[in-house]
N, C-alpha and C. Protein backbone atom coordinates (compact mmCIF):
# COMPACT_ATOMS: atom_id res chain seq x y z
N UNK A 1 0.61 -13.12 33.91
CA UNK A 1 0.63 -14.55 33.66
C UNK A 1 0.23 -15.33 34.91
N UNK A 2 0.76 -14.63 35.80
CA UNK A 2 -0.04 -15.65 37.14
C UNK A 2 -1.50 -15.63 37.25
N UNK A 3 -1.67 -14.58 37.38
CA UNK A 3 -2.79 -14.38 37.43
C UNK A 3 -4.08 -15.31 36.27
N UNK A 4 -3.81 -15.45 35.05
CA UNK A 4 -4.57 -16.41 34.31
C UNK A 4 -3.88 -17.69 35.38
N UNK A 5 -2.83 -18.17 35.76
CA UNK A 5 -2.52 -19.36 36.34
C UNK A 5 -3.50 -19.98 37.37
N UNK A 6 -3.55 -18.58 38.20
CA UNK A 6 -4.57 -18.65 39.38
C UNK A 6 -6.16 -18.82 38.80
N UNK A 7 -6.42 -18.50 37.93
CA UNK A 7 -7.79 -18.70 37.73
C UNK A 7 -7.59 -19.73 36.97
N UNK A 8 -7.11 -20.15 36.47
CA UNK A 8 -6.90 -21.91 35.50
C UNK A 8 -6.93 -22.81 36.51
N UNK A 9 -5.97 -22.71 37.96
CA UNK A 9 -6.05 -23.71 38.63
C UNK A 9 -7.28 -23.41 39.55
N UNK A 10 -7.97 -22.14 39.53
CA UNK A 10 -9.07 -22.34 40.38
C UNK A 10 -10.32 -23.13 39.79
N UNK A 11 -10.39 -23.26 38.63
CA UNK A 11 -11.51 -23.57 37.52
C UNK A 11 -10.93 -24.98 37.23
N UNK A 12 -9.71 -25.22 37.42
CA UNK A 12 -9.24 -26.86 37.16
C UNK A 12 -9.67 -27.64 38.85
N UNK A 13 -9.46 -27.21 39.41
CA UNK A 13 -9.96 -27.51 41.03
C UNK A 13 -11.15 -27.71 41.76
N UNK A 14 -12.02 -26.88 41.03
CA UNK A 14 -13.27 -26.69 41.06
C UNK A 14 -14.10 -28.03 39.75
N UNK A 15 -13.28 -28.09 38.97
CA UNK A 15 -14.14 -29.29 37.80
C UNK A 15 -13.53 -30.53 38.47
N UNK A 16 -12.51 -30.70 39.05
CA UNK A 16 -12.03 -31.69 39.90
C UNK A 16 -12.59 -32.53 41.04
N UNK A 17 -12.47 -31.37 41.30
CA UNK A 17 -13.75 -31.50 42.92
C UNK A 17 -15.65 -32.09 42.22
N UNK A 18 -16.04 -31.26 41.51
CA UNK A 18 -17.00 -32.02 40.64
C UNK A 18 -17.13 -33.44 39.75
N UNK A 19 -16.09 -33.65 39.37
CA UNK A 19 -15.66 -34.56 38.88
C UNK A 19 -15.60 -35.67 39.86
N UNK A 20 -14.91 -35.63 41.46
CA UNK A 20 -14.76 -36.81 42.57
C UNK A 20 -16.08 -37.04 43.19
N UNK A 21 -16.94 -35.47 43.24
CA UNK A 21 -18.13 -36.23 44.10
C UNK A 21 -19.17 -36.75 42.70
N UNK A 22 -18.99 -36.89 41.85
CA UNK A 22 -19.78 -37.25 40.53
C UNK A 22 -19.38 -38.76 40.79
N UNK A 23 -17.84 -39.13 41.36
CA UNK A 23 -17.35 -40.80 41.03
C UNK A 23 -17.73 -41.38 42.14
N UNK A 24 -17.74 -40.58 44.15
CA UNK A 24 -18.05 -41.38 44.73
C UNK A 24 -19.83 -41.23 44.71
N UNK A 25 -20.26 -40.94 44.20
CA UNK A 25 -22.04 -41.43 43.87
C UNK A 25 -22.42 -42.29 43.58
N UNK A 26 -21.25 -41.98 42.25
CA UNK A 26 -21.60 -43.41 41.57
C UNK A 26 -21.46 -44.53 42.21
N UNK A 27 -20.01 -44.57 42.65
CA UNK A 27 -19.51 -45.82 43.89
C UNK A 27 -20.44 -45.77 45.07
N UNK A 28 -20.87 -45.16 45.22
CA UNK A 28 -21.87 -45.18 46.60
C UNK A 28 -23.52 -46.13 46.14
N UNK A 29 -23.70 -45.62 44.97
CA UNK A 29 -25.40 -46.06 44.37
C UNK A 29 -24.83 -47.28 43.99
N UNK A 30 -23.57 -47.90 43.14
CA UNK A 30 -22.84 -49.40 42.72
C UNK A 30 -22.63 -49.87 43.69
N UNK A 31 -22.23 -49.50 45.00
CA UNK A 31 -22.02 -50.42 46.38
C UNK A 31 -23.45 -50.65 47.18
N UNK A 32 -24.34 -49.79 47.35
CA UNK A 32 -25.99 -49.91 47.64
C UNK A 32 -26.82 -50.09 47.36
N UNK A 33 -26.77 -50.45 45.92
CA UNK A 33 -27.98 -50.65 44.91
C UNK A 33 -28.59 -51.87 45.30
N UNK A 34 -27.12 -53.16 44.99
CA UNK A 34 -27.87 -54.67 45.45
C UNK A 34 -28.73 -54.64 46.59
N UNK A 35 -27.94 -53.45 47.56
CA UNK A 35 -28.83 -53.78 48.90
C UNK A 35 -30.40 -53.15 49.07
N UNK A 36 -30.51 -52.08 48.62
CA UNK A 36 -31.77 -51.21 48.52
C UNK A 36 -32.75 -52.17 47.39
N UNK A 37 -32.28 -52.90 46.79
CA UNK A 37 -33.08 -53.28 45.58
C UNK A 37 -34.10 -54.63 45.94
N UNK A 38 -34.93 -54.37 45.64
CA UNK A 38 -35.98 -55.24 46.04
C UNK A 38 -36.23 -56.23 45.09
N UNK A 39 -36.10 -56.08 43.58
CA UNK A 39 -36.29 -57.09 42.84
C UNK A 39 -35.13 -58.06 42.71
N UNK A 40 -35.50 -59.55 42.21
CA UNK A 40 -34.10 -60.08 41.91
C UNK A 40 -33.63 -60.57 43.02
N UNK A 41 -34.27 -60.58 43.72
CA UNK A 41 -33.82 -61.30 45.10
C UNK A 41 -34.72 -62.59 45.73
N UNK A 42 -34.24 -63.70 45.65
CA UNK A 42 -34.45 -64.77 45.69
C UNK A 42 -34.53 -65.96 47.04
């Protein structure tokens, strides 16, 4: 039983970790976009 434990939390840890650098991207391209963006600017 541990053993499935250990690989559940290694595979829950691992989609986790994928999951945070997937959100700060996003937050990174939503905080830099206005600035990189050339159109729309007045």
């Amino acid at each position: 039983m541990s053993y499935l434990n250990r690989v559940f939390a290694a595979r829950f840890m691992k989609t986790l970790l994928i999951i945070c650098c997937i959100a700060l991207l996003i937050a990174a391209i939503w905080f830099l976009g206005p600035f990189l963006s050339t159109t729309g600017k007045k």
